[in-house]
C-alpha atoms as a PDB file:
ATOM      1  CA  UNK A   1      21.594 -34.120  75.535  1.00  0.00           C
ATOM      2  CA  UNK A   2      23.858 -35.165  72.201  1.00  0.00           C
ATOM      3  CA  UNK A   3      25.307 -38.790  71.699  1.00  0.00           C
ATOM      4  CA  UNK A   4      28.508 -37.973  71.153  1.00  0.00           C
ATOM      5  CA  UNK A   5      30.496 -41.291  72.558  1.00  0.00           C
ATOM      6  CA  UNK A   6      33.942 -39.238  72.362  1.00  0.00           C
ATOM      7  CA  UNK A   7      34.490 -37.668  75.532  1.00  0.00           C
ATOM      8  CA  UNK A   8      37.668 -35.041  74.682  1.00  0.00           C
ATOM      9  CA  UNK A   9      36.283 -34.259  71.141  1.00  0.00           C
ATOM     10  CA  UNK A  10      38.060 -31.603  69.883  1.00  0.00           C
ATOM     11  CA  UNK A  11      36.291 -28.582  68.944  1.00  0.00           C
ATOM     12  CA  UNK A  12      37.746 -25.188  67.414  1.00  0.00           C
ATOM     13  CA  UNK A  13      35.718 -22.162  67.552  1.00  0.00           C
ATOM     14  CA  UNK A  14      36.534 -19.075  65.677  1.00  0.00           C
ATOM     15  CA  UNK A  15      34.150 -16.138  66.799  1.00  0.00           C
ATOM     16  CA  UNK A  16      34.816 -12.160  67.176  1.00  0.00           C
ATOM     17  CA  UNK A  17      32.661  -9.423  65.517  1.00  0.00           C
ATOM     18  CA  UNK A  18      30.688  -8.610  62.937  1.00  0.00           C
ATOM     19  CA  UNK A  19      32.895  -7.828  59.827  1.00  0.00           C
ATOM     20  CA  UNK A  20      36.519  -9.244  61.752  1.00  0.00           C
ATOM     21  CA  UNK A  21      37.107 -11.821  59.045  1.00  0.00           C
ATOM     22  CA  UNK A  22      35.578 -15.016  60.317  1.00  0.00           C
ATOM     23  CA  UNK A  23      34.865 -16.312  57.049  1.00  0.00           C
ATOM     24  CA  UNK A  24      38.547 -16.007  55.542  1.00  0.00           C
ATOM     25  CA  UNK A  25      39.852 -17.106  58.439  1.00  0.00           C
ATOM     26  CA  UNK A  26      37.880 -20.351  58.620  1.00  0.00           C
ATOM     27  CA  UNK A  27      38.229 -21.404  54.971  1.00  0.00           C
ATOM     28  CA  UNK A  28      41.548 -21.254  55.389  1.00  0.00           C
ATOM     29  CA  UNK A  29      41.685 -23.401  58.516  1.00  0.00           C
ATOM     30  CA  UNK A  30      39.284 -25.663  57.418  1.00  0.00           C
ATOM     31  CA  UNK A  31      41.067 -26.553  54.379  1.00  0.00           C
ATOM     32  CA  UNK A  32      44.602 -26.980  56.243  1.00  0.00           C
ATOM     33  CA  UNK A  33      42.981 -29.059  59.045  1.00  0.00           C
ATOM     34  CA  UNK A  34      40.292 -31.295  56.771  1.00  0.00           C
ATOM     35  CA  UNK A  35      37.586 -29.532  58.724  1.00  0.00           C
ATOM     36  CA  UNK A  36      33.656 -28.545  58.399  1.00  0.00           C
ATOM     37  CA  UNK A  37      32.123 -25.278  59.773  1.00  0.00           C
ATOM     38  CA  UNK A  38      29.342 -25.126  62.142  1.00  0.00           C
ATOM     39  CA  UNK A  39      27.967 -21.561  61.544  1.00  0.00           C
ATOM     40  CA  UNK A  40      26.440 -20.137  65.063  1.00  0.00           C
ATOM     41  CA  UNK A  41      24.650 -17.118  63.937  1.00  0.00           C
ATOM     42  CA  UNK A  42      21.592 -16.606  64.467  1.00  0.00           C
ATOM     43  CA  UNK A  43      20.989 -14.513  60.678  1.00  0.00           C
ATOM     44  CA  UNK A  44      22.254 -16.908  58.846  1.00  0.00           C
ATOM     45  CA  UNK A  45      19.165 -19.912  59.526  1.00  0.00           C
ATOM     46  CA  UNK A  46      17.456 -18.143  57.415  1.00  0.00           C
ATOM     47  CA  UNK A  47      16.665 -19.028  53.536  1.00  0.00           C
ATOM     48  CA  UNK A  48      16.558 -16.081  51.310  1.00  0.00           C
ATOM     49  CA  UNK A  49      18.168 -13.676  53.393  1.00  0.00           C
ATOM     50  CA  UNK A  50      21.878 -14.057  52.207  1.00  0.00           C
ATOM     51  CA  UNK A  51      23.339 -10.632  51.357  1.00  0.00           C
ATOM     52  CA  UNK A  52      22.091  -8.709  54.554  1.00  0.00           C
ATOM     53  CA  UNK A  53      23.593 -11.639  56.790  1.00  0.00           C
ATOM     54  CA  UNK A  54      26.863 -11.720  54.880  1.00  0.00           C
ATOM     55  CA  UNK A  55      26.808 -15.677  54.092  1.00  0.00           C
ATOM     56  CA  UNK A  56      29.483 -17.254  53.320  1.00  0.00           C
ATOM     57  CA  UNK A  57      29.258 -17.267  49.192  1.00  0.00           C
ATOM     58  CA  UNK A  58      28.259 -20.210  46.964  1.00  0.00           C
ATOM     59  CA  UNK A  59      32.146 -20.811  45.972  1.00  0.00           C
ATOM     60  CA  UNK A  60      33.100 -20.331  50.031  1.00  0.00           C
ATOM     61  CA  UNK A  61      30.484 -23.021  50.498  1.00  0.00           C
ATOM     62  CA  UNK A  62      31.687 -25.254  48.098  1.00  0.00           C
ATOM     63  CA  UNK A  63      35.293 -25.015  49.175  1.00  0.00           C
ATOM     64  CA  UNK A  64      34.524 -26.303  52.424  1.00  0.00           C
ATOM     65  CA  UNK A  65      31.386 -28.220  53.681  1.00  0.00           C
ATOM     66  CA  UNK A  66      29.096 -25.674  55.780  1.00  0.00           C
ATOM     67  CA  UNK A  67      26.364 -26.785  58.361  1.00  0.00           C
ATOM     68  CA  UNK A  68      23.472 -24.720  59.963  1.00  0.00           C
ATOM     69  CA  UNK A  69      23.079 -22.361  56.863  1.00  0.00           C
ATOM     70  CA  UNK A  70      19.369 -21.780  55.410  1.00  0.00           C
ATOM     71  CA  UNK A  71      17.956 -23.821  58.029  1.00  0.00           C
ATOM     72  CA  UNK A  72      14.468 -22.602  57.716  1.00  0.00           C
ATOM     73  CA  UNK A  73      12.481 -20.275  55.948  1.00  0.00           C
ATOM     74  CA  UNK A  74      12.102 -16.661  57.205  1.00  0.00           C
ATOM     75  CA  UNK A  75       8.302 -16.814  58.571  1.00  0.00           C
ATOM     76  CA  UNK A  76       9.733 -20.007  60.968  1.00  0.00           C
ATOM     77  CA  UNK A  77       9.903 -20.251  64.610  1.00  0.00           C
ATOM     78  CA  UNK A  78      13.613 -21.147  65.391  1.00  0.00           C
ATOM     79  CA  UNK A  79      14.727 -21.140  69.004  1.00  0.00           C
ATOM     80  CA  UNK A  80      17.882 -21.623  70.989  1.00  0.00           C
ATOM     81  CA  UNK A  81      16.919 -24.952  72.015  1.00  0.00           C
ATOM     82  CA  UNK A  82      16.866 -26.036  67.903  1.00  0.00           C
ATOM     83  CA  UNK A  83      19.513 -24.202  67.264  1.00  0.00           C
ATOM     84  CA  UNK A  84      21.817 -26.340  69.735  1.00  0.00           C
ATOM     85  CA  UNK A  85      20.150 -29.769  68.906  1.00  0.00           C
ATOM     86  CA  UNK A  86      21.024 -29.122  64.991  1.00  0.00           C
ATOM     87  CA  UNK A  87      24.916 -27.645  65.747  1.00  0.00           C
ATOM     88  CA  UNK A  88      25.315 -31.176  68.255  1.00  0.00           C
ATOM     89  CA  UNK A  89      24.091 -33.306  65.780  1.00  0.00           C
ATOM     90  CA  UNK A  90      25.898 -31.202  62.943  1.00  0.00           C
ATOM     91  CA  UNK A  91      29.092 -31.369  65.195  1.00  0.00           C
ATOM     92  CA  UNK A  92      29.115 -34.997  66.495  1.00  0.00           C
ATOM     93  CA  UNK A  93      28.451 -36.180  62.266  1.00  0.00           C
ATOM     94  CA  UNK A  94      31.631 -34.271  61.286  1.00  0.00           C
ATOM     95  CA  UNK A  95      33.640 -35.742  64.097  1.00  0.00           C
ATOM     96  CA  UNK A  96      32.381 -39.401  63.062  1.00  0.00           C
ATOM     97  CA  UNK A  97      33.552 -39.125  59.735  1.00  0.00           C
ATOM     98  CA  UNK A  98      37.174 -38.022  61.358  1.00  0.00           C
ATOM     99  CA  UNK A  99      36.981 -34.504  59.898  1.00  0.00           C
ATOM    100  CA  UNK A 100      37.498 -31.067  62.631  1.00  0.00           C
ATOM    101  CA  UNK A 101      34.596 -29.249  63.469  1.00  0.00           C
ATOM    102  CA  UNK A 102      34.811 -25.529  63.170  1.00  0.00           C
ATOM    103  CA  UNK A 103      32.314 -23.502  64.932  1.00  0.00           C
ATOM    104  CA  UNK A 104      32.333 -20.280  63.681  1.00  0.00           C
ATOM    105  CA  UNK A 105      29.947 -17.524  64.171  1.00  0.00           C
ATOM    106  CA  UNK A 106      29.217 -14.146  66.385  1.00  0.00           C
ATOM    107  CA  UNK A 107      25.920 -15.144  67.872  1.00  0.00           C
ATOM    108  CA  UNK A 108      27.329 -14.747  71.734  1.00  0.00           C
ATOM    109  CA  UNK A 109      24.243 -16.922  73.166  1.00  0.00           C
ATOM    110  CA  UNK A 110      24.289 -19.710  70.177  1.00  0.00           C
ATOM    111  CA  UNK A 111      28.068 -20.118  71.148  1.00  0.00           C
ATOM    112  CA  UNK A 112      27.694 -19.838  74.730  1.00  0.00           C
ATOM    113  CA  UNK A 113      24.812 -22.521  74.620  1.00  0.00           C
ATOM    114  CA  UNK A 114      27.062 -25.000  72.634  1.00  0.00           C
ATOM    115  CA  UNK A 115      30.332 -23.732  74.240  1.00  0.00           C
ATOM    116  CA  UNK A 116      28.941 -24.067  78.058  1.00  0.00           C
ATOM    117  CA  UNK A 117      26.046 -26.964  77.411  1.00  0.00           C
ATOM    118  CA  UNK A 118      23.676 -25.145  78.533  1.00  0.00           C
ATOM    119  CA  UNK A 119      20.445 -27.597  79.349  1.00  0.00           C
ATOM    120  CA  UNK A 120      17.847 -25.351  77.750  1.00  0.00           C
ATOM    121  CA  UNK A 121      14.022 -25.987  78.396  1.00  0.00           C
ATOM    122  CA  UNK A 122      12.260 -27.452  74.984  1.00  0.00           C
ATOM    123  CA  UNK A 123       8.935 -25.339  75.838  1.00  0.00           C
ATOM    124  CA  UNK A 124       6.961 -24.692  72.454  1.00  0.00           C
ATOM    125  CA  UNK A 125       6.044 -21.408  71.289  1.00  0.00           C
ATOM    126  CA  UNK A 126       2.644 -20.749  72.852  1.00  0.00           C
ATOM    127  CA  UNK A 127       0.818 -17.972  70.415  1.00  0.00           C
ATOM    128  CA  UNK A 128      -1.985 -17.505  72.237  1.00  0.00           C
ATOM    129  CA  UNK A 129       0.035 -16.484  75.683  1.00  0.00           C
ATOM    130  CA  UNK A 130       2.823 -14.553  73.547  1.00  0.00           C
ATOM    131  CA  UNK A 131      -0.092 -12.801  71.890  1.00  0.00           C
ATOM    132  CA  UNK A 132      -1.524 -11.730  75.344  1.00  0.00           C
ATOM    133  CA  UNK A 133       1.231 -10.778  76.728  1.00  0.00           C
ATOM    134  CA  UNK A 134       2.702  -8.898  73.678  1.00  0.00           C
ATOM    135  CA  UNK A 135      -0.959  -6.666  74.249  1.00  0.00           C
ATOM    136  CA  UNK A 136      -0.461  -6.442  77.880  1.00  0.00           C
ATOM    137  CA  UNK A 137       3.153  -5.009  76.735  1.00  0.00           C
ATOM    138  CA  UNK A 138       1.779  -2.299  74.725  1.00  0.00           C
ATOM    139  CA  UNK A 139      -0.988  -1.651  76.791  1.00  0.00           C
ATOM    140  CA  UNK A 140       0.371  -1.542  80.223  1.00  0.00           C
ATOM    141  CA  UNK A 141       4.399  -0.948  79.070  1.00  0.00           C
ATOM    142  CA  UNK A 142       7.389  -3.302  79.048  1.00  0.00           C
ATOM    143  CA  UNK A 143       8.277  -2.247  82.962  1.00  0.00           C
ATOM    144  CA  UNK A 144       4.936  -4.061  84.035  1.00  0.00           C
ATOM    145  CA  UNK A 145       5.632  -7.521  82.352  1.00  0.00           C
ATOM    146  CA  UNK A 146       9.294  -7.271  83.740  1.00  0.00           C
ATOM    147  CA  UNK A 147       7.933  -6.649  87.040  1.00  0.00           C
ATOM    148  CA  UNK A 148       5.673  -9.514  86.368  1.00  0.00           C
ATOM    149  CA  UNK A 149       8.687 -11.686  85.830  1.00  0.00           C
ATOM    150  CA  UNK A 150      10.608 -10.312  88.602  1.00  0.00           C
ATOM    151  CA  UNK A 151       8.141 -11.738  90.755  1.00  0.00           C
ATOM    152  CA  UNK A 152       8.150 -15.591  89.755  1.00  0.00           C
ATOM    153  CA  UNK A 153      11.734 -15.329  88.367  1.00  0.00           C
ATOM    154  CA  UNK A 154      13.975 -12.547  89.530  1.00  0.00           C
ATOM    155  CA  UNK A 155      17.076 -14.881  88.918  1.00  0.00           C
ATOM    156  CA  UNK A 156      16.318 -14.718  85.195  1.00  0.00           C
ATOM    157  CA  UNK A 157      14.882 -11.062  85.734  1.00  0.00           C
ATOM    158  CA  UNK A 158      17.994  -9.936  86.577  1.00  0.00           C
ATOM    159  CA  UNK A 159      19.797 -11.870  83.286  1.00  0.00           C
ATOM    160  CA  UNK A 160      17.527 -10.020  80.910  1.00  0.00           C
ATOM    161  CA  UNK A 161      17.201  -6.042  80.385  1.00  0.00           C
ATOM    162  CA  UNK A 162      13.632  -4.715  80.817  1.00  0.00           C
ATOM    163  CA  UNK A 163      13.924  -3.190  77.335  1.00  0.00           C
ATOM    164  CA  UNK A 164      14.243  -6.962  75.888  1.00  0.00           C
ATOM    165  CA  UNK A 165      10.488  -7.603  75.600  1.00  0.00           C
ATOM    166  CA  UNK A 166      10.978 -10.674  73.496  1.00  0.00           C
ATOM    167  CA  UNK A 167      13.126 -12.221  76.268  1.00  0.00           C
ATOM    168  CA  UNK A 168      10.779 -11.671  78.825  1.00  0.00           C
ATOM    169  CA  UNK A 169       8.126 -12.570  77.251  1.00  0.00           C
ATOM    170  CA  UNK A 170       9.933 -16.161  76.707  1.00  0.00           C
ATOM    171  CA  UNK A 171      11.040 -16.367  80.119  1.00  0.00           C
ATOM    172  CA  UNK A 172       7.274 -15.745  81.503  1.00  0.00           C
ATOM    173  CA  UNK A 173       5.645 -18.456  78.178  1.00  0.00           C
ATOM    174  CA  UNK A 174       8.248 -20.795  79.836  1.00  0.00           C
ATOM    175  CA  UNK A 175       7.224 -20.412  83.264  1.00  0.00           C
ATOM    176  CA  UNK A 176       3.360 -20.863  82.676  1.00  0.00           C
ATOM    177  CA  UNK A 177       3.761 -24.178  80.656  1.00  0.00           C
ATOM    178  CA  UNK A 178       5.935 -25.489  82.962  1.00  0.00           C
ATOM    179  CA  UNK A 179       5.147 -23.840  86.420  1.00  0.00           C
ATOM    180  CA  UNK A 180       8.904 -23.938  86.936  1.00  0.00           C
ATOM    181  CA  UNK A 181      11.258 -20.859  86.472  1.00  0.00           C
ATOM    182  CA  UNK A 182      13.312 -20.963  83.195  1.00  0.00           C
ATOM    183  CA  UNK A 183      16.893 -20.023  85.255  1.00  0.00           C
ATOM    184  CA  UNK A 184      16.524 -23.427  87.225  1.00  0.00           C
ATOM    185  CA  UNK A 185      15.890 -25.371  83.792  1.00  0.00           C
ATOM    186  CA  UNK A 186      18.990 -23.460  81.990  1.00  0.00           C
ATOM    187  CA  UNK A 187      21.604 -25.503  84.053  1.00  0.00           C
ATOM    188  CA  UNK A 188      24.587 -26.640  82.271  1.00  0.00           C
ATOM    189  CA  UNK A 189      26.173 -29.778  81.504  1.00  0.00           C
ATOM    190  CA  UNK A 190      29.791 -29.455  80.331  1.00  0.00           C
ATOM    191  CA  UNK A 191      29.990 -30.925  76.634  1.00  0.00           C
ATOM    192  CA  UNK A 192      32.339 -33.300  75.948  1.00  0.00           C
ATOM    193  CA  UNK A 193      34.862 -31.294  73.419  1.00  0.00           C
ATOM    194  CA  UNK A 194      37.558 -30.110  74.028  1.00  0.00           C
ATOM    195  CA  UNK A 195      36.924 -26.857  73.019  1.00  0.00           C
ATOM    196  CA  UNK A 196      39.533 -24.034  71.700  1.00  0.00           C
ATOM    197  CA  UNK A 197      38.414 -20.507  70.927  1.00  0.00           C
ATOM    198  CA  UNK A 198      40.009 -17.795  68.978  1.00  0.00           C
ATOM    199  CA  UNK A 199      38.629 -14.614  69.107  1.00  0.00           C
ATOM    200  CA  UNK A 200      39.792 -12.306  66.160  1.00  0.00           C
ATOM    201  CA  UNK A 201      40.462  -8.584  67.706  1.00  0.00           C
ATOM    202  CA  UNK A 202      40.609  -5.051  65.572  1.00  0.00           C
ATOM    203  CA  UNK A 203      40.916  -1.982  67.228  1.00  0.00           C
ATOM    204  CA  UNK A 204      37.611  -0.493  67.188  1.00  0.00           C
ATOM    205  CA  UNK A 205      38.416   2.150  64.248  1.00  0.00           C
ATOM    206  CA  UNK A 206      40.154  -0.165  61.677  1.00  0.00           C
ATOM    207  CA  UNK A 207      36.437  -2.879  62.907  1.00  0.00           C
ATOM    208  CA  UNK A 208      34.153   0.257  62.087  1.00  0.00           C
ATOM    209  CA  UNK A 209      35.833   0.715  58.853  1.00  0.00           C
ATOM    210  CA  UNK A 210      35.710  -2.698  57.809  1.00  0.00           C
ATOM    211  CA  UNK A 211      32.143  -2.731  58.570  1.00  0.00           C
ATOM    212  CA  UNK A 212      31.295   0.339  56.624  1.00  0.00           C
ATOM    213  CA  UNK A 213      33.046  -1.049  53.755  1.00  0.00           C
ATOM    214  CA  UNK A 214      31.167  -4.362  54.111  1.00  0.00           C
ATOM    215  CA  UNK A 215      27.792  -2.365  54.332  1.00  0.00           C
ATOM    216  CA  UNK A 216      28.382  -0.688  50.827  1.00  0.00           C
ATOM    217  CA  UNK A 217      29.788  -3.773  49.358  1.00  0.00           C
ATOM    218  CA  UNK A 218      26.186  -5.181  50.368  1.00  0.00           C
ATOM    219  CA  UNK A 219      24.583  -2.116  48.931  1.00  0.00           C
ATOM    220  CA  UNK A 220      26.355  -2.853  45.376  1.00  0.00           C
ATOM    221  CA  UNK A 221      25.425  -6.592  46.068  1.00  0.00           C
ATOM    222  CA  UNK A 222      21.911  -5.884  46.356  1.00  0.00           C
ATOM    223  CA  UNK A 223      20.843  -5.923  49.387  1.00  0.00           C
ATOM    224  CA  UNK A 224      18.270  -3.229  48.850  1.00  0.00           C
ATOM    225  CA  UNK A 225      16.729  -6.037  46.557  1.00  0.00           C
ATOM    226  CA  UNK A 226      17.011  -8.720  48.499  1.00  0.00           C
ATOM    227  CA  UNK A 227      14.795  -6.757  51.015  1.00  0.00           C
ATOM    228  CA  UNK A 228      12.419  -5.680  48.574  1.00  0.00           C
ATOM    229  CA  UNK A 229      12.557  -9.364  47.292  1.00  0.00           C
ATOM    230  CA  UNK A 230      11.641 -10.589  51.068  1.00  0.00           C
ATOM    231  CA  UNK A 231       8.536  -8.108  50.878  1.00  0.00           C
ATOM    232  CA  UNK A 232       7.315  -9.489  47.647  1.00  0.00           C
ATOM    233  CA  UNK A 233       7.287 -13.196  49.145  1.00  0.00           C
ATOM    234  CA  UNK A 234       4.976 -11.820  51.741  1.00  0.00           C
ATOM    235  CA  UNK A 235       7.455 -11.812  55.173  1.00  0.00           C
ATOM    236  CA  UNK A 236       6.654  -8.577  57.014  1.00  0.00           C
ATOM    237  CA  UNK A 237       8.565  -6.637  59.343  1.00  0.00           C
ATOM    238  CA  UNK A 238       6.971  -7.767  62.180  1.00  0.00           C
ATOM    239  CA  UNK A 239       8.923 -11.315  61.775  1.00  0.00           C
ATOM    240  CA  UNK A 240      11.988 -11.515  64.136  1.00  0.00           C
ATOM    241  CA  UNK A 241      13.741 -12.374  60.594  1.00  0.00           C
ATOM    242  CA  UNK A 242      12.940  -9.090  59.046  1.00  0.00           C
ATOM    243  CA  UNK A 243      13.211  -6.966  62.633  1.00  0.00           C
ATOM    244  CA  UNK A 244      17.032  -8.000  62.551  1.00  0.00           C
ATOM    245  CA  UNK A 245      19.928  -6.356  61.821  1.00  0.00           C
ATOM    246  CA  UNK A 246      20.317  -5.657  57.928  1.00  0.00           C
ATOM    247  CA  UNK A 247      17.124  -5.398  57.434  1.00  0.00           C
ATOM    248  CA  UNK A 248      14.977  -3.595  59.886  1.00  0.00           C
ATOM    249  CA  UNK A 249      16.970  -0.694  58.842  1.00  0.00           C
ATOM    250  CA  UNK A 250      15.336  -0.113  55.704  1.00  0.00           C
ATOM    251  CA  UNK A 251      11.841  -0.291  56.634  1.00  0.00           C
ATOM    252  CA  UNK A 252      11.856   3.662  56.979  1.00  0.00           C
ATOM    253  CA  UNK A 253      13.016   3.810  53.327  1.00  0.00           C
ATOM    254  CA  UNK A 254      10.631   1.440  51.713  1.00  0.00           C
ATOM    255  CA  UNK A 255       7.980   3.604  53.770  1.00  0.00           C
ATOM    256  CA  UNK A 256       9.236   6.936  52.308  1.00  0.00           C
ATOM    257  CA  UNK A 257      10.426   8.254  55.692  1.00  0.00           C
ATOM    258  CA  UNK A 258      13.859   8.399  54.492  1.00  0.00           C
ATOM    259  CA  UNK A 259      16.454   8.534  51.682  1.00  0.00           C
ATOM    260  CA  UNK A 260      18.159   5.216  50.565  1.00  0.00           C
ATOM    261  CA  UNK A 261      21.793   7.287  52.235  1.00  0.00           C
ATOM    262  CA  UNK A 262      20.045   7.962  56.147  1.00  0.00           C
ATOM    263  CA  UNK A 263      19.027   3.790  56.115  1.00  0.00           C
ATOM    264  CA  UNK A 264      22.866   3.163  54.807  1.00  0.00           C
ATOM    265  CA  UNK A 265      23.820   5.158  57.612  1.00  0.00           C
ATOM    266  CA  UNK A 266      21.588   3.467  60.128  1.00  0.00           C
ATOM    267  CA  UNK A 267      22.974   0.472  58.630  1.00  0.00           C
ATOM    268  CA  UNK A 268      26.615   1.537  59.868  1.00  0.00           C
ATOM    269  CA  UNK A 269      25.838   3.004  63.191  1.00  0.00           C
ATOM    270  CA  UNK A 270      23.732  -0.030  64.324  1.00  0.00           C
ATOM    271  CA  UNK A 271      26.453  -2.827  63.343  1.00  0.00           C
ATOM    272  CA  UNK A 272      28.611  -0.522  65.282  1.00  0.00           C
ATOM    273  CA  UNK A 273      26.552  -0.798  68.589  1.00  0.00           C
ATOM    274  CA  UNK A 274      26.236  -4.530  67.777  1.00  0.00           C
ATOM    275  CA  UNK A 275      30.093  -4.781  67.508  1.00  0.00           C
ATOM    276  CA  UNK A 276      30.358  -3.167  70.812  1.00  0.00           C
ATOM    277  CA  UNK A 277      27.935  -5.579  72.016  1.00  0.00           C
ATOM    278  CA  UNK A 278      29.477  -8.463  71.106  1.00  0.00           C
ATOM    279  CA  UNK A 279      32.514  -8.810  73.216  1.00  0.00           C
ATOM    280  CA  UNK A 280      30.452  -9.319  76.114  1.00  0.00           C
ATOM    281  CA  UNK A 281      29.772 -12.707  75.430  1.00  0.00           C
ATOM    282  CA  UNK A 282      32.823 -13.833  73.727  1.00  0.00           C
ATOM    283  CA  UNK A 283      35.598 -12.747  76.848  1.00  0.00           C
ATOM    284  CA  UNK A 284      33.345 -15.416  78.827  1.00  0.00           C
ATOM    285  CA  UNK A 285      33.817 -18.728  76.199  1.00  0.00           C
ATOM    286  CA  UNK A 286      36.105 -21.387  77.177  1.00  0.00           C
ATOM    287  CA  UNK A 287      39.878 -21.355  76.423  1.00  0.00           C
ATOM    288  CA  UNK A 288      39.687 -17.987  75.047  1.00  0.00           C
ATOM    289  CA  UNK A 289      42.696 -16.694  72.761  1.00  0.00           C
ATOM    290  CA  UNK A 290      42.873 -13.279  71.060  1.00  0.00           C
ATOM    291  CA  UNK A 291      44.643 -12.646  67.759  1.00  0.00           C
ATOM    292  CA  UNK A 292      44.570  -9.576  66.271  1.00  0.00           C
ATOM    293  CA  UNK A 293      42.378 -10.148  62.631  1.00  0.00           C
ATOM    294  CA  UNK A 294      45.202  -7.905  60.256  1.00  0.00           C
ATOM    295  CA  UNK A 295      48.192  -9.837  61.555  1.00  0.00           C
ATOM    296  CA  UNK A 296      49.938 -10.534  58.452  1.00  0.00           C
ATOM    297  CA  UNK A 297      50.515 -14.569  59.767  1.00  0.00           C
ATOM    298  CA  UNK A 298      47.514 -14.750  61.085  1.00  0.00           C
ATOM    299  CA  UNK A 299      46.683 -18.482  59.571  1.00  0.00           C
ATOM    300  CA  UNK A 300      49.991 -19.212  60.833  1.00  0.00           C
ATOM    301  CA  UNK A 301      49.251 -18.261  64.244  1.00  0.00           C
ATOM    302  CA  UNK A 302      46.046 -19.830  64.650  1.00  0.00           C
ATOM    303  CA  UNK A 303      47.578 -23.102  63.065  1.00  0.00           C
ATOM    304  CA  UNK A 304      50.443 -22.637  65.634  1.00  0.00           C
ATOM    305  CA  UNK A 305      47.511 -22.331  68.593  1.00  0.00           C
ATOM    306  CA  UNK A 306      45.731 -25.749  67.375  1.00  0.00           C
ATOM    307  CA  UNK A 307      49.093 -27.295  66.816  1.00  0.00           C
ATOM    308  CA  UNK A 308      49.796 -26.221  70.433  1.00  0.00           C
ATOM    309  CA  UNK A 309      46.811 -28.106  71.749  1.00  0.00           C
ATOM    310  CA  UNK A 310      46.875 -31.500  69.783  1.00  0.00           C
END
């Protein structure tokens, strides 16, 4: 899967929320550890989308080295599978060079896939398929191609929510080029790191407050031009890029169906729900430990966790 020769690589992985403090956190850590971060979200592959996916900025990037940023252009097919071949490749060059590598991100299944090894099938987009079964989804309703799945799948059917058209489609495109369910090709093979995970905690008032702020910081950053800028390149909202979070929300105000304040809001209330999302996938990583995100000696005490582990 990756050609890593070192079998108890170690492997420090700093995930938590939207808006927790990721970033700070892993500058600083970085920098007292000679590491290189290994972003795993799934926003942040994309080129010209850098204020709506809170990037790290230029001078955070050129403090420490950062891999698996503007990956690919916004109009680009990008899959798990990719995803996990770049971050092992981007993770087993930083080790050869004797540096740390830092995986740091909130994408639950991008760190689950690298976290857990998970042997994912390398089945191509098929349009043609996707585009029939996308019509068969409108025409027939979502419940029909999940039943359809439930059928030659149900171990994957009952992984993915009806609602999650996308996924299912995927699922069923992987099962017709392959005739072979996708849950008995997503088997895992440990990876060989020694992985430690620290998962920054806020109580859920002081996280939605730090993600409101964040959301009008991006307003006064621009972000209403970067989407307009996105528009003017020709990437449409039909693009999983511009249907994401940060962006989708202000297709109703370039439309005229709202003010610039009611997509703000949207803004807010959906990185909420996404925050209350996320812990799903984190509280099932490997060596999991919580610090809370304001701790005054919070560097200290994630040093003092990797210190405990060397």
């Amino acid at each position: 899967m990756h050609s890593s020769t070192q079998q108890a690589l170690l492997l420090l992985a700093i995930v938590g929320p939207t808006a927790v403090g990721k970033t700070a956190l892993s500058i600083a850590l970085a920098q007292a550890l000679g590491g290189e971060i290994v972003s795993a979200d799934s926003r942040q592959v994309y080129r010209h989308m850098d204020i709506g996916t809170a990037k790290p900025t230029p001078a955070e990037r050129t403090a420490v080295p950062h891999h698996l940023i503007d990956v690919i252009d916004p109009d680009q097919d990008f899959s798990l599978g990719m995803y996990q071949d770049l971050a092992f490749a981007a993770i087993d060059d930083i080790a050869a060079r004797g540096r740390l590598p830092l995986l740091v991100g909130g994408t639950g299944q991008y760190l689950a896939a690298l976290l857990h090894g998970w042997n994912i099938p390398r089945v191509a987009p098929q349009p043609e398929l996707r585009a029939a079964l996308e019509r068969e989804a409108q025409e027939q309703g979502a419940a029909a191609l999940y039943a359809r799945l439930a059928q030659v799948d149900p171990a994957a059917a009952a992984h993915i929510q009806p609602s999650n058209i996308r996924r299912v489609i995927r699922a069923l495109e992987v099962y017709a080029a392959t005739g072979q369910p996708i849950s008995e090709q997503q088997t895992r093979q440990a990876p060989p790191y020694r992985a430690r995970t620290l998962w920054l905690v806020l109580p859920a008032p002081a996280l939605y407050a730090r993600i409101d702020a964040r959301v009008e910081a991006m307003i006064a950053d621009g972000l209403v031009e970067e989407v307009r800028g996105l528009q003017a390149r020709g990437y449409g909202w039909e693009l999983p890029s511009m249907s994401g979070l940060g962006y989708r929300e202000f297709r109703p105000y370039f439309a005229g169906q709202c003010t610039l304040g009611d997509a703000v809001q949207r803004l807010k209330y959906d990185t909420h729900a996404f925050a209350r999302r996320q812990p799903n996938w984190f509280r099932r990583l490997p060596a999991v430990e919580q610090l809370p995100a304001d701790s005054d000696d919070l560097i200290e005490r994630a040093l003092a966790t990797m210190n405990d582990q060397q």
